[in-house]
PDB file of N, CA and C in Angstrom:
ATOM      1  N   UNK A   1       0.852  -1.179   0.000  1.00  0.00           N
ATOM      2  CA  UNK A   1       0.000   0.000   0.000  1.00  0.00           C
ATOM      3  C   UNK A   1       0.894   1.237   0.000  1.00  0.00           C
ATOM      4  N   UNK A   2       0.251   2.203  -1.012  1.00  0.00           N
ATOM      5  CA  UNK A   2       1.438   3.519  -0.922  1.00  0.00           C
ATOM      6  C   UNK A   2       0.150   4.909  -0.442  1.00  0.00           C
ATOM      7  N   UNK A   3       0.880   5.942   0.120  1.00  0.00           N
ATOM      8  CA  UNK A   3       0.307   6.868   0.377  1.00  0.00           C
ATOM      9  C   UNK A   3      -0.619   7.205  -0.637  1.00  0.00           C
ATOM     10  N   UNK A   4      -0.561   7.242  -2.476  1.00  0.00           N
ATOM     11  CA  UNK A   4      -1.826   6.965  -2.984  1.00  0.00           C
ATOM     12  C   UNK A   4      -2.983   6.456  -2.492  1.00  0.00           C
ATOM     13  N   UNK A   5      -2.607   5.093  -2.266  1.00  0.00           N
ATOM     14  CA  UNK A   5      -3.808   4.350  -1.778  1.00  0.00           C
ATOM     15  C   UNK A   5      -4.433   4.660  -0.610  1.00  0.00           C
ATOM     16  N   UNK A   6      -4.148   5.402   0.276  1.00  0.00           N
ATOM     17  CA  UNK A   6      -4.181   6.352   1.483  1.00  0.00           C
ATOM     18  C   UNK A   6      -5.223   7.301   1.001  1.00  0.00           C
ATOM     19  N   UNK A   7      -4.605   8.160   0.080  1.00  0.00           N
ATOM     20  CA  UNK A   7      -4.696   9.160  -0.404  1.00  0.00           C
ATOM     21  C   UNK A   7      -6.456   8.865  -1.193  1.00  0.00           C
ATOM     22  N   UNK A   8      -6.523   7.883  -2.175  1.00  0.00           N
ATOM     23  CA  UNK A   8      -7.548   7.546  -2.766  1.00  0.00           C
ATOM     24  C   UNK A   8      -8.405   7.223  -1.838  1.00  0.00           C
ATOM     25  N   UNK A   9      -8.546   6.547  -0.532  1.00  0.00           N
ATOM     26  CA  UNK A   9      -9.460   5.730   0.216  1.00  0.00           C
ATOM     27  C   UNK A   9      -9.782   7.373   0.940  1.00  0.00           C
ATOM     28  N   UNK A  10      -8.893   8.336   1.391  1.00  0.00           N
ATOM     29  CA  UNK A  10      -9.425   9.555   1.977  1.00  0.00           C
ATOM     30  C   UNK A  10      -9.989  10.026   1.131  1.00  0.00           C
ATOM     31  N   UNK A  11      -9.912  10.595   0.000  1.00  0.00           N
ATOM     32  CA  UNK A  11     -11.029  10.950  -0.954  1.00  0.00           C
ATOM     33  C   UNK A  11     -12.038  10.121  -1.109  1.00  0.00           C
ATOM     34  N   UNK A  12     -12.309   8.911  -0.776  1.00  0.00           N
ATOM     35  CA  UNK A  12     -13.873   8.045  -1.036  1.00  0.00           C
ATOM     36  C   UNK A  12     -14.175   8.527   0.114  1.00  0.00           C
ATOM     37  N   UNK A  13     -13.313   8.521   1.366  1.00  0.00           N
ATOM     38  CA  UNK A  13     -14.273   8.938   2.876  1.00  0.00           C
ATOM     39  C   UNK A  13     -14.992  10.091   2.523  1.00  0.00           C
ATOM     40  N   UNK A  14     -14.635  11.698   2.249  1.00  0.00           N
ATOM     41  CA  UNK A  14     -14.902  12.546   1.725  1.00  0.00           C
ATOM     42  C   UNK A  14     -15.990  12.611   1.058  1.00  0.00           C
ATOM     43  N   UNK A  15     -15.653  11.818  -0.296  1.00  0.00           N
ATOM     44  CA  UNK A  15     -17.144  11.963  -0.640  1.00  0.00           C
ATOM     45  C   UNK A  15     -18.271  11.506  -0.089  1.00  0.00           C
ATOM     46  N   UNK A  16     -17.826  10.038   0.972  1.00  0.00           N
ATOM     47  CA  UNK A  16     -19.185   9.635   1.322  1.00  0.00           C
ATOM     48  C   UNK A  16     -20.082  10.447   2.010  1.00  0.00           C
ATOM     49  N   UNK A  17     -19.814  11.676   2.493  1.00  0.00           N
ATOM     50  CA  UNK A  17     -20.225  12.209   3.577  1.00  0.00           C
ATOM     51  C   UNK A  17     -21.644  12.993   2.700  1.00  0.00           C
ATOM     52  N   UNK A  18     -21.581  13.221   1.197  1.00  0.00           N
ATOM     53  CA  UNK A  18     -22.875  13.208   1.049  1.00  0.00           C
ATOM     54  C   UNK A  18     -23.762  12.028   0.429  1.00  0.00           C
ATOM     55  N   UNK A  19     -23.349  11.347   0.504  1.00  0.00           N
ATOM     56  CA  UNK A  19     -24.131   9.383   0.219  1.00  0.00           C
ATOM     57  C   UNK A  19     -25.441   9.672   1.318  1.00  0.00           C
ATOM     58  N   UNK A  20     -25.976   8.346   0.617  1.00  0.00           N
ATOM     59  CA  UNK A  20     -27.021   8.390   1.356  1.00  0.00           C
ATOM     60  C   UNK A  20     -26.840   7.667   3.061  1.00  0.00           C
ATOM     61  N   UNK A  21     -26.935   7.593   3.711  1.00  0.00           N
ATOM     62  CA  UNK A  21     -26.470   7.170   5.163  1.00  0.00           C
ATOM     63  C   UNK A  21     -27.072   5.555   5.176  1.00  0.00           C
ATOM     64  N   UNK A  22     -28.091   5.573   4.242  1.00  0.00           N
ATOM     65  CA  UNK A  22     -28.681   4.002   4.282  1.00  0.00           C
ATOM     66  C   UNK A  22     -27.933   3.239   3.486  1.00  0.00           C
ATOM     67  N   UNK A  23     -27.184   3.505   2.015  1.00  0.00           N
ATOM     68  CA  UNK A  23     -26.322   3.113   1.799  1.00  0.00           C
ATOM     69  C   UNK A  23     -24.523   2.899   1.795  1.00  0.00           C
ATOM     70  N   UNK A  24     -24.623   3.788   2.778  1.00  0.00           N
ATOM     71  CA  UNK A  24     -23.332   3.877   3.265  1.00  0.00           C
ATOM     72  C   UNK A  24     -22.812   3.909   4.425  1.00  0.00           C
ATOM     73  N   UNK A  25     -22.123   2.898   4.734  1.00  0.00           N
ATOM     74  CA  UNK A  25     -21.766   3.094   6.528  1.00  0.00           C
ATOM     75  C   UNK A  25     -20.616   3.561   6.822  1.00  0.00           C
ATOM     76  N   UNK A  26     -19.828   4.650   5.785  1.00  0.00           N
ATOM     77  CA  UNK A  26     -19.359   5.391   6.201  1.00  0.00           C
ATOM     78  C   UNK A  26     -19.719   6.629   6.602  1.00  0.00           C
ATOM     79  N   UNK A  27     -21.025   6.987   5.623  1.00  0.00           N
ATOM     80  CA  UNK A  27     -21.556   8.472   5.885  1.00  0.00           C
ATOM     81  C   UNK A  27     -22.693   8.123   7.492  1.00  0.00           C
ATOM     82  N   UNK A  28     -22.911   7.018   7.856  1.00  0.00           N
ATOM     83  CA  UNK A  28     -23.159   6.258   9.246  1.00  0.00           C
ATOM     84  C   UNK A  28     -22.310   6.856  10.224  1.00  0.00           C
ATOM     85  N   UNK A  29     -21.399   6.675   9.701  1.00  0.00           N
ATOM     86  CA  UNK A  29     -20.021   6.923  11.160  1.00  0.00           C
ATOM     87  C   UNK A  29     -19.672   8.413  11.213  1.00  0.00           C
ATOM     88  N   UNK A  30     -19.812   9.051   9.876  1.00  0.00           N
ATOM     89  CA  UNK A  30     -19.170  10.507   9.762  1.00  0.00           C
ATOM     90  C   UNK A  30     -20.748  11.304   9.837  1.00  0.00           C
ATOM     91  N   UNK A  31     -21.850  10.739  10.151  1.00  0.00           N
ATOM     92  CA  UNK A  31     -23.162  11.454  10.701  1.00  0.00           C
ATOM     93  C   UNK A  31     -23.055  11.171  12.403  1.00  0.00           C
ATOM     94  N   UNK A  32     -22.258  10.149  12.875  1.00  0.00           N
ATOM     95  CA  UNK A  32     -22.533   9.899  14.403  1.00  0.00           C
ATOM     96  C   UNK A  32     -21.232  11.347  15.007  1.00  0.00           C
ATOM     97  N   UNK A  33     -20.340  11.581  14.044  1.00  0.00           N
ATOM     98  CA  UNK A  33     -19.768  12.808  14.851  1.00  0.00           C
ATOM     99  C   UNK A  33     -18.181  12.397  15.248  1.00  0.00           C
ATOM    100  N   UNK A  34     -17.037  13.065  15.682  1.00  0.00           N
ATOM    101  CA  UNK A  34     -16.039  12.378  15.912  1.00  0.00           C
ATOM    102  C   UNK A  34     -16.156  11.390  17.347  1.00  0.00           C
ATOM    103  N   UNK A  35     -16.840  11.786  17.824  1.00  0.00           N
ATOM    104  CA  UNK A  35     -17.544  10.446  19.391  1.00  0.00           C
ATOM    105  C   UNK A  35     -17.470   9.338  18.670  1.00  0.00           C
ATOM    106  N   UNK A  36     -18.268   9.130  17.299  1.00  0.00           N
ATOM    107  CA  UNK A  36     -18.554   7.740  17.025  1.00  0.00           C
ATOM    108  C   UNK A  36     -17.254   7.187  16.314  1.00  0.00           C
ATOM    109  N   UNK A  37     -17.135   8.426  15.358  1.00  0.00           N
ATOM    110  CA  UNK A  37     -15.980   7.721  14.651  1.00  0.00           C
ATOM    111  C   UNK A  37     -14.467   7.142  15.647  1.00  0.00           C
ATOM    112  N   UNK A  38     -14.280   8.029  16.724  1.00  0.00           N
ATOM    113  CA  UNK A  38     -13.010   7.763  17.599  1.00  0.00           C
ATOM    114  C   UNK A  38     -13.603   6.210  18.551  1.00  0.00           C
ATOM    115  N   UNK A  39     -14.495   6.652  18.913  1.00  0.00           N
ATOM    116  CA  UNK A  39     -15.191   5.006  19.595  1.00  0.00           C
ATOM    117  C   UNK A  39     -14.605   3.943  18.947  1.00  0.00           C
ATOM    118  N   UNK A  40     -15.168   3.868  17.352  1.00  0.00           N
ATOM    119  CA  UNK A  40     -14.795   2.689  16.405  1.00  0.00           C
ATOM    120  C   UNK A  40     -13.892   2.781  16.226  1.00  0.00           C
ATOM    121  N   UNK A  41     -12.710   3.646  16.181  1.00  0.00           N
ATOM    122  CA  UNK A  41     -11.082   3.584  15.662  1.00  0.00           C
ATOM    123  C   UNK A  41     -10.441   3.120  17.009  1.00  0.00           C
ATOM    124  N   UNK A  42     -11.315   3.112  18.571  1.00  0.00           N
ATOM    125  CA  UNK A  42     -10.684   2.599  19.673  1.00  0.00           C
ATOM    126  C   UNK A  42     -11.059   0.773  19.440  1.00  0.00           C
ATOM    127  N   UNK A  43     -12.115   0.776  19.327  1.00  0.00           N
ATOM    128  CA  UNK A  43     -12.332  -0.788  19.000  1.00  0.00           C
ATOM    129  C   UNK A  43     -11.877  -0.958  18.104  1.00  0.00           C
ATOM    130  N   UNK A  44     -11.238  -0.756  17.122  1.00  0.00           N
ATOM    131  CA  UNK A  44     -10.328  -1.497  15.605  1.00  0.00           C
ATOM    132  C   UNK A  44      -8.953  -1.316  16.520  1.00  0.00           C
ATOM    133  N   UNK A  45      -8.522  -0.660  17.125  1.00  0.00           N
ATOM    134  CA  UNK A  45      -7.312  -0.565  17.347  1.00  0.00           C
ATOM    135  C   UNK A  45      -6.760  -1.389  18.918  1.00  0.00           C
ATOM    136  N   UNK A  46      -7.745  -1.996  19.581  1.00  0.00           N
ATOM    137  CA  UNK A  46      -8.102  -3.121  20.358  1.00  0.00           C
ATOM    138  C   UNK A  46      -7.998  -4.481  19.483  1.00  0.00           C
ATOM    139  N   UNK A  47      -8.386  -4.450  18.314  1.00  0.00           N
ATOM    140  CA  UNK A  47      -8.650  -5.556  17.441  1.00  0.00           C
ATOM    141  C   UNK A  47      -7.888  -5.823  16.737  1.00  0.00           C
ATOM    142  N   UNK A  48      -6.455  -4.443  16.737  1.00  0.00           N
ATOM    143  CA  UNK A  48      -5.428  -4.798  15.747  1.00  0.00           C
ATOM    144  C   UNK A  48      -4.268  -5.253  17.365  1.00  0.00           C
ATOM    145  N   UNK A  49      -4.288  -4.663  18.329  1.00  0.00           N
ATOM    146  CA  UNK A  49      -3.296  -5.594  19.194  1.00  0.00           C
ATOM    147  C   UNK A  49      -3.358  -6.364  19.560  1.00  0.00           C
ATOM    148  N   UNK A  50      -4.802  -7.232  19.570  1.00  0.00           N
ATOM    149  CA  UNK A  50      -4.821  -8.488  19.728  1.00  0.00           C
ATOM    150  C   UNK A  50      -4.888  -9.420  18.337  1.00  0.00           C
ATOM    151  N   UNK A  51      -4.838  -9.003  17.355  1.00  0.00           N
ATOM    152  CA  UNK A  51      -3.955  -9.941  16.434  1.00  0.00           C
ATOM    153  C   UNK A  51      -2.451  -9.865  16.361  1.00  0.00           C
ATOM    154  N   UNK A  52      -2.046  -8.531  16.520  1.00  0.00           N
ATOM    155  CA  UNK A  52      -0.568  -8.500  16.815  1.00  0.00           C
ATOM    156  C   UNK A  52       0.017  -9.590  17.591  1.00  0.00           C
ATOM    157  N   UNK A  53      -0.494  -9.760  18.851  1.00  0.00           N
ATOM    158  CA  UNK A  53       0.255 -10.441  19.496  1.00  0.00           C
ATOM    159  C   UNK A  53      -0.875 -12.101  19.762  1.00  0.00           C
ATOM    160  N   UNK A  54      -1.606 -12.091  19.050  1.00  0.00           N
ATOM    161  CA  UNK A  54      -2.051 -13.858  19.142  1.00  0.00           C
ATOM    162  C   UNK A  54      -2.591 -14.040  18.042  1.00  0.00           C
ATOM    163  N   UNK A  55      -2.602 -14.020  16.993  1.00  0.00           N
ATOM    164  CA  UNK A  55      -3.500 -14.361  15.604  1.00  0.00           C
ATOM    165  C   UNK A  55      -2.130 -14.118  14.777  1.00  0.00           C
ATOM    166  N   UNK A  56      -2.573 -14.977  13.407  1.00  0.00           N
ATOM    167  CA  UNK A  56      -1.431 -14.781  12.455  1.00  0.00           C
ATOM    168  C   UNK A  56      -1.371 -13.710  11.789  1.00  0.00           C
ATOM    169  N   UNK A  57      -0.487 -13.813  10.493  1.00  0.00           N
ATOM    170  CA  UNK A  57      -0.044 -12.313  10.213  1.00  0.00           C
ATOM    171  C   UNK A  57      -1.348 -12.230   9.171  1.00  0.00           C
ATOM    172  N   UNK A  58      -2.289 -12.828   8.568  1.00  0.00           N
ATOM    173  CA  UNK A  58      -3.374 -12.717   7.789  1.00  0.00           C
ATOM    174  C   UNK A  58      -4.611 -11.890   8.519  1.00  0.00           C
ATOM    175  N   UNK A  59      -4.577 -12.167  10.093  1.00  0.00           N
ATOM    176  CA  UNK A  59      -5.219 -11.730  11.023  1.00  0.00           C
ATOM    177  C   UNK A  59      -4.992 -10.148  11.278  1.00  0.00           C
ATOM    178  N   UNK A  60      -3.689 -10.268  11.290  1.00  0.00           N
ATOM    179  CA  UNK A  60      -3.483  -8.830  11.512  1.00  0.00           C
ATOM    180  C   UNK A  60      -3.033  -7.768  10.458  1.00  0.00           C
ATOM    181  N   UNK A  61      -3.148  -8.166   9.275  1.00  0.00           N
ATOM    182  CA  UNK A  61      -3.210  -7.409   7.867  1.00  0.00           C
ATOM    183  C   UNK A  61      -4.519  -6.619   7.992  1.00  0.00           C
ATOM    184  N   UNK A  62      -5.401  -7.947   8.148  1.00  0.00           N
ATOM    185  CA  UNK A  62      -6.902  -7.682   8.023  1.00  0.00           C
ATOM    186  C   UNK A  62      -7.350  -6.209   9.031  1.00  0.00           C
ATOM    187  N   UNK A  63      -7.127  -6.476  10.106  1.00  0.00           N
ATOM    188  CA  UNK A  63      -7.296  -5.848  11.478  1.00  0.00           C
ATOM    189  C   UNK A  63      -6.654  -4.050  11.339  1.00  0.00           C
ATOM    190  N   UNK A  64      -5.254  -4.339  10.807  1.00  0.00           N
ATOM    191  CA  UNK A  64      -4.436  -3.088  10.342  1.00  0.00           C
ATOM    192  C   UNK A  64      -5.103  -1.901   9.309  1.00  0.00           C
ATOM    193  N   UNK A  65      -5.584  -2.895   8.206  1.00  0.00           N
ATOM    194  CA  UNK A  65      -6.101  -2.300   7.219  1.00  0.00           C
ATOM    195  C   UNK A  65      -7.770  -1.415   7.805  1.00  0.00           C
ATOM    196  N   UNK A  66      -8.473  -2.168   8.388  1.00  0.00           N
ATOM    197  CA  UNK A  66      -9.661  -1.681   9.592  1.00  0.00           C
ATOM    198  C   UNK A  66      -9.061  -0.492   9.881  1.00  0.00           C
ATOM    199  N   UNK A  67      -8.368  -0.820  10.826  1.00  0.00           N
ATOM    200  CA  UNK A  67      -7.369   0.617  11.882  1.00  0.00           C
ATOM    201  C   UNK A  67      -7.505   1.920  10.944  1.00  0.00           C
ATOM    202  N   UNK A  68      -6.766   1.255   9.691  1.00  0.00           N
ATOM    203  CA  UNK A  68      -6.196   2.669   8.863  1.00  0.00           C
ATOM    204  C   UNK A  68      -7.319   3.512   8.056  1.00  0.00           C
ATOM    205  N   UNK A  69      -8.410   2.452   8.154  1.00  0.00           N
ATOM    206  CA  UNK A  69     -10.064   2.710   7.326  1.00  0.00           C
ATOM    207  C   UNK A  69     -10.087   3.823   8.040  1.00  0.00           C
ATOM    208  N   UNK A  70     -10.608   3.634   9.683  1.00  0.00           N
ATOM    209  CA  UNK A  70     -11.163   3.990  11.025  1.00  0.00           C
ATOM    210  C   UNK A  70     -10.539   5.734  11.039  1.00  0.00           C
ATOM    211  N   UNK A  71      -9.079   5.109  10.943  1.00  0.00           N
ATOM    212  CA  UNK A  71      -8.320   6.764  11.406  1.00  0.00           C
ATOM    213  C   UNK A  71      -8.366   7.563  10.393  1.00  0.00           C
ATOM    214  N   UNK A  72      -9.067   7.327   9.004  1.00  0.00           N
ATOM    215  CA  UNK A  72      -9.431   7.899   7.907  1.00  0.00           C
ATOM    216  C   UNK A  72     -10.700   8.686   8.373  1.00  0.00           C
ATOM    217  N   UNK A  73     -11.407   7.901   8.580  1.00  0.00           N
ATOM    218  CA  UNK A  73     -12.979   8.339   8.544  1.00  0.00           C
ATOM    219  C   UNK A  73     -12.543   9.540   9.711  1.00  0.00           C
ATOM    220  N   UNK A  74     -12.082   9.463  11.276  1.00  0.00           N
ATOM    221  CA  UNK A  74     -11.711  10.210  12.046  1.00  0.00           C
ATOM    222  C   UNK A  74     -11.246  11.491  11.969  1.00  0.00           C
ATOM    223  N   UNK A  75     -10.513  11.366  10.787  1.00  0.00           N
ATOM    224  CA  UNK A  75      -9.955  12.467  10.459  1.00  0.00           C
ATOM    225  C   UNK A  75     -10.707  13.520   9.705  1.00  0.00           C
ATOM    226  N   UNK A  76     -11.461  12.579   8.497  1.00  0.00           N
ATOM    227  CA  UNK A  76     -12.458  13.551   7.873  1.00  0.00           C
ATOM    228  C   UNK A  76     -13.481  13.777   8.602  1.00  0.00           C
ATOM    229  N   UNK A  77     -13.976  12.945   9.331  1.00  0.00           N
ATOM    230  CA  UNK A  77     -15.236  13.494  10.844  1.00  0.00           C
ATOM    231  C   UNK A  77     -14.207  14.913  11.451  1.00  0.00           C
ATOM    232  N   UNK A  78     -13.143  15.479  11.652  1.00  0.00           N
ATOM    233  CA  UNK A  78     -12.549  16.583  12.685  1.00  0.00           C
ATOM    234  C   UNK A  78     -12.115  17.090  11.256  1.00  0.00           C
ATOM    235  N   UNK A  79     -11.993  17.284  10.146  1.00  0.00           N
ATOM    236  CA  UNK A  79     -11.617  17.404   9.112  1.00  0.00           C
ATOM    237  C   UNK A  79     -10.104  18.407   9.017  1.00  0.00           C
ATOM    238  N   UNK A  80      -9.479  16.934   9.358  1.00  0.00           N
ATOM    239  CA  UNK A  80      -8.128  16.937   9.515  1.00  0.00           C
ATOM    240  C   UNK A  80      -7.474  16.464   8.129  1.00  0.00           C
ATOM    241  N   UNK A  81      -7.150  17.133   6.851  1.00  0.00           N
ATOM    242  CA  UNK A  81      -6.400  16.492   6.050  1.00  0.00           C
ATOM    243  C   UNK A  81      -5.404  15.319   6.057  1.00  0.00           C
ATOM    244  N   UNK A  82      -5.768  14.324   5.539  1.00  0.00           N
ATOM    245  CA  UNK A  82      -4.503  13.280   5.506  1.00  0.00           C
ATOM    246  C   UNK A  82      -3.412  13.907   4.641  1.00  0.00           C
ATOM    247  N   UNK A  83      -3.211  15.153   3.930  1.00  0.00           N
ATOM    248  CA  UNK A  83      -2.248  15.576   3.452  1.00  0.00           C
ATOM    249  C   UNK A  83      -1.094  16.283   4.742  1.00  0.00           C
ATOM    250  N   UNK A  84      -1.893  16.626   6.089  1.00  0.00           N
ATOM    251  CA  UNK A  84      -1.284  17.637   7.160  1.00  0.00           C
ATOM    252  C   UNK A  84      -0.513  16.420   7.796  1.00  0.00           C
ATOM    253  N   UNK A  85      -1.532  15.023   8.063  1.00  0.00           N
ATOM    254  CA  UNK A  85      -0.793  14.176   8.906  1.00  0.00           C
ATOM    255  C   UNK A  85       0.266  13.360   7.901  1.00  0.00           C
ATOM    256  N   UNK A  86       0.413  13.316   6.464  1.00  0.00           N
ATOM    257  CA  UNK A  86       1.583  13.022   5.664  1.00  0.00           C
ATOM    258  C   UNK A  86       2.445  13.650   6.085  1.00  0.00           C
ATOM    259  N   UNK A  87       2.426  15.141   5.979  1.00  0.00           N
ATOM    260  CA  UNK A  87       3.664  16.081   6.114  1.00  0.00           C
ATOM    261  C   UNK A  87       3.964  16.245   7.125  1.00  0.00           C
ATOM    262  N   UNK A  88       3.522  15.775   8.791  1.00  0.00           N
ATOM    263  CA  UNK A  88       3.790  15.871   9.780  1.00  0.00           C
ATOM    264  C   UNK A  88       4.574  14.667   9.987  1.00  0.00           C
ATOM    265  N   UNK A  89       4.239  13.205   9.167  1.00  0.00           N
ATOM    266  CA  UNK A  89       5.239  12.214   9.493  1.00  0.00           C
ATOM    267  C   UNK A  89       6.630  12.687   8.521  1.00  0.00           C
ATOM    268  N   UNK A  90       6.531  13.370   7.398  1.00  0.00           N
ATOM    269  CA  UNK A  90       7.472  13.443   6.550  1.00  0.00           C
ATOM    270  C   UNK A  90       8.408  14.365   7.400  1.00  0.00           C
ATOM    271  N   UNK A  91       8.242  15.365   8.089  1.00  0.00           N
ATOM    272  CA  UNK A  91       8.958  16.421   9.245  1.00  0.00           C
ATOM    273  C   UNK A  91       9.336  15.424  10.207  1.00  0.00           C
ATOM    274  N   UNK A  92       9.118  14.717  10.331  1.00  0.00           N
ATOM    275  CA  UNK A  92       9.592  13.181  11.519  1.00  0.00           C
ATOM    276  C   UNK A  92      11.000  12.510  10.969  1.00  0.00           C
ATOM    277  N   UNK A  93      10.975  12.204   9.219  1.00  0.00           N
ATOM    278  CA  UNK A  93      11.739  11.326   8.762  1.00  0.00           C
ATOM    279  C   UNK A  93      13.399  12.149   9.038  1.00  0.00           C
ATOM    280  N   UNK A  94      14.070  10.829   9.226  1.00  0.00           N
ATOM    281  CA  UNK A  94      15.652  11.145   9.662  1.00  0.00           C
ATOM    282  C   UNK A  94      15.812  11.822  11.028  1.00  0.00           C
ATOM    283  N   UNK A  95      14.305  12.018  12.144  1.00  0.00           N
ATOM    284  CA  UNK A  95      15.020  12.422  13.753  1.00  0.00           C
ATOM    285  C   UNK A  95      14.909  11.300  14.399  1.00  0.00           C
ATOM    286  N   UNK A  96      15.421  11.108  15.183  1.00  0.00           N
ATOM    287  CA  UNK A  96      15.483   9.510  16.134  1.00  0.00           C
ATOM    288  C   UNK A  96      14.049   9.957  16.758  1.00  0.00           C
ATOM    289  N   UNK A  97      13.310   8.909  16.893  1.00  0.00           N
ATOM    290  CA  UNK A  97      11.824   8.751  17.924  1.00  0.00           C
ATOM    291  C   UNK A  97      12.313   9.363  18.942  1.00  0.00           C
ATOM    292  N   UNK A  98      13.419   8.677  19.588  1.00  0.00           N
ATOM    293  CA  UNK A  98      13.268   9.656  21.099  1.00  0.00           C
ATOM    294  C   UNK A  98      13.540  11.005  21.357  1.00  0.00           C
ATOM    295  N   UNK A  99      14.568  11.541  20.430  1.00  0.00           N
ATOM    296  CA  UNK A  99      14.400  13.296  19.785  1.00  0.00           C
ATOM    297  C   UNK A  99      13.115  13.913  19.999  1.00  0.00           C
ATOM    298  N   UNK A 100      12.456  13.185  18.601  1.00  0.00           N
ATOM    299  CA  UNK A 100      11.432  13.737  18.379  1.00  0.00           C
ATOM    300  C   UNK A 100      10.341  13.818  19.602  1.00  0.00           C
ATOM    301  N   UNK A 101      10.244  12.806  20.501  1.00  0.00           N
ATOM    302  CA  UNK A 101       9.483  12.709  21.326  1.00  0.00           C
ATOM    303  C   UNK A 101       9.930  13.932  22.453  1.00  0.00           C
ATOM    304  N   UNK A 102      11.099  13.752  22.943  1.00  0.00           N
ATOM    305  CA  UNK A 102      11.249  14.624  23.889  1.00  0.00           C
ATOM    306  C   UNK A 102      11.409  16.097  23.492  1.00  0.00           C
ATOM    307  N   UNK A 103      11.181  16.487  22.104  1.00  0.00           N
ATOM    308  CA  UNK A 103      11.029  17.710  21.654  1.00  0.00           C
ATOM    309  C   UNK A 103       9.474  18.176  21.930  1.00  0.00           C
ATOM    310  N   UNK A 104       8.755  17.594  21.693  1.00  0.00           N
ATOM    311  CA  UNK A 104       7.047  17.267  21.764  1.00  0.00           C
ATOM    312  C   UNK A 104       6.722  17.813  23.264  1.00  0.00           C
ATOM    313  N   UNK A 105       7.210  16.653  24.486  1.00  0.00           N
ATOM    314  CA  UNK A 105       7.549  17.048  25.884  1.00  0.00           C
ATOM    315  C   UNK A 105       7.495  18.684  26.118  1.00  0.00           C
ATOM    316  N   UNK A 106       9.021  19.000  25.369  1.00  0.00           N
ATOM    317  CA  UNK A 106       8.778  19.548  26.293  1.00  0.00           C
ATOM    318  C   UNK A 106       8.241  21.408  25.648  1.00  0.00           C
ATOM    319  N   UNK A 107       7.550  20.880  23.960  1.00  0.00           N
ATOM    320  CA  UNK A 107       6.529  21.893  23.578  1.00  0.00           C
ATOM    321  C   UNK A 107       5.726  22.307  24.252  1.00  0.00           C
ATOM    322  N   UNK A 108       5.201  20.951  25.396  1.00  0.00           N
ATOM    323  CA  UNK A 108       3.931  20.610  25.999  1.00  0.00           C
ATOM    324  C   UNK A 108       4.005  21.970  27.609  1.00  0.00           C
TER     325      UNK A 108
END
C-alpha cells in the first residue's frame, strides 16, 4: 500500500459524507460525529493488538487495514487532512523517535 492508496481511500471517505447514510456506513459513522468515529477507531485498534500479538499475520493485515479505514474516517469526521498528517510524518523522517518525542515534551 502507498500513500496513494491512502490518499484515494481519503477521498472516497470525503465523498461519502454526502451518500445516502442508508447506503453507506461510512456516511453512518461521519453522521454519528467524531464520538462515534473515535469510539470505532478505539475498538479497531483493540482488534489490531490483539492480532498482533495472538492471531497470524493474515489476522493482523486484516485488522491493520480496519485501523487505517477507522483513522481515515476520524480524520475527515474533525476534518483533519490526511495531506497535514503526511507532512507531519514526513517532518519526523531522519530524527530519532526519542528526539522527536522529547522535543514534543517539552513543547507541551
Amino acid at each position: 500500500m502507498t500513500s496513494d492508496t491512502l490518499k484515494r481511500l481519503s477521498e472516497t471517505i470525503r465523498a461519502r459524507r454526502t451518500a445516502s447514510g442508508e447506503a453507506s456506513y461510512t456516511r453512518q459513522l461521519l453522521d454519528g460525529g467524531p464520538q462515534k468515529c473515535a469510539k470505532k477507531l478505539a475498538e479497531e485498534a483493540a482488534e489490531t493488538v490483539i492480532a498482533g500479538v495472538s492471531q497470524d499475520g493474515d489476522a493482523l493485515t486484516s485488522e491493520a487495514a480496519d485501523l487505517l479505514y477507522h483513522l481515515l474516517v476520524l480524520l475527515e469526521a474533525r476534518e483533519v487532512p490526511l495531506d497535514d498528517v503526511l507532512g507531519e510524518l514526513e517532518s519526523r523522517m531522519g530524527v530519532s523517535g526519542i528526539e522527536e518525542k522529547a522535543a514534543r515534551t517539552k513543547d507541551k
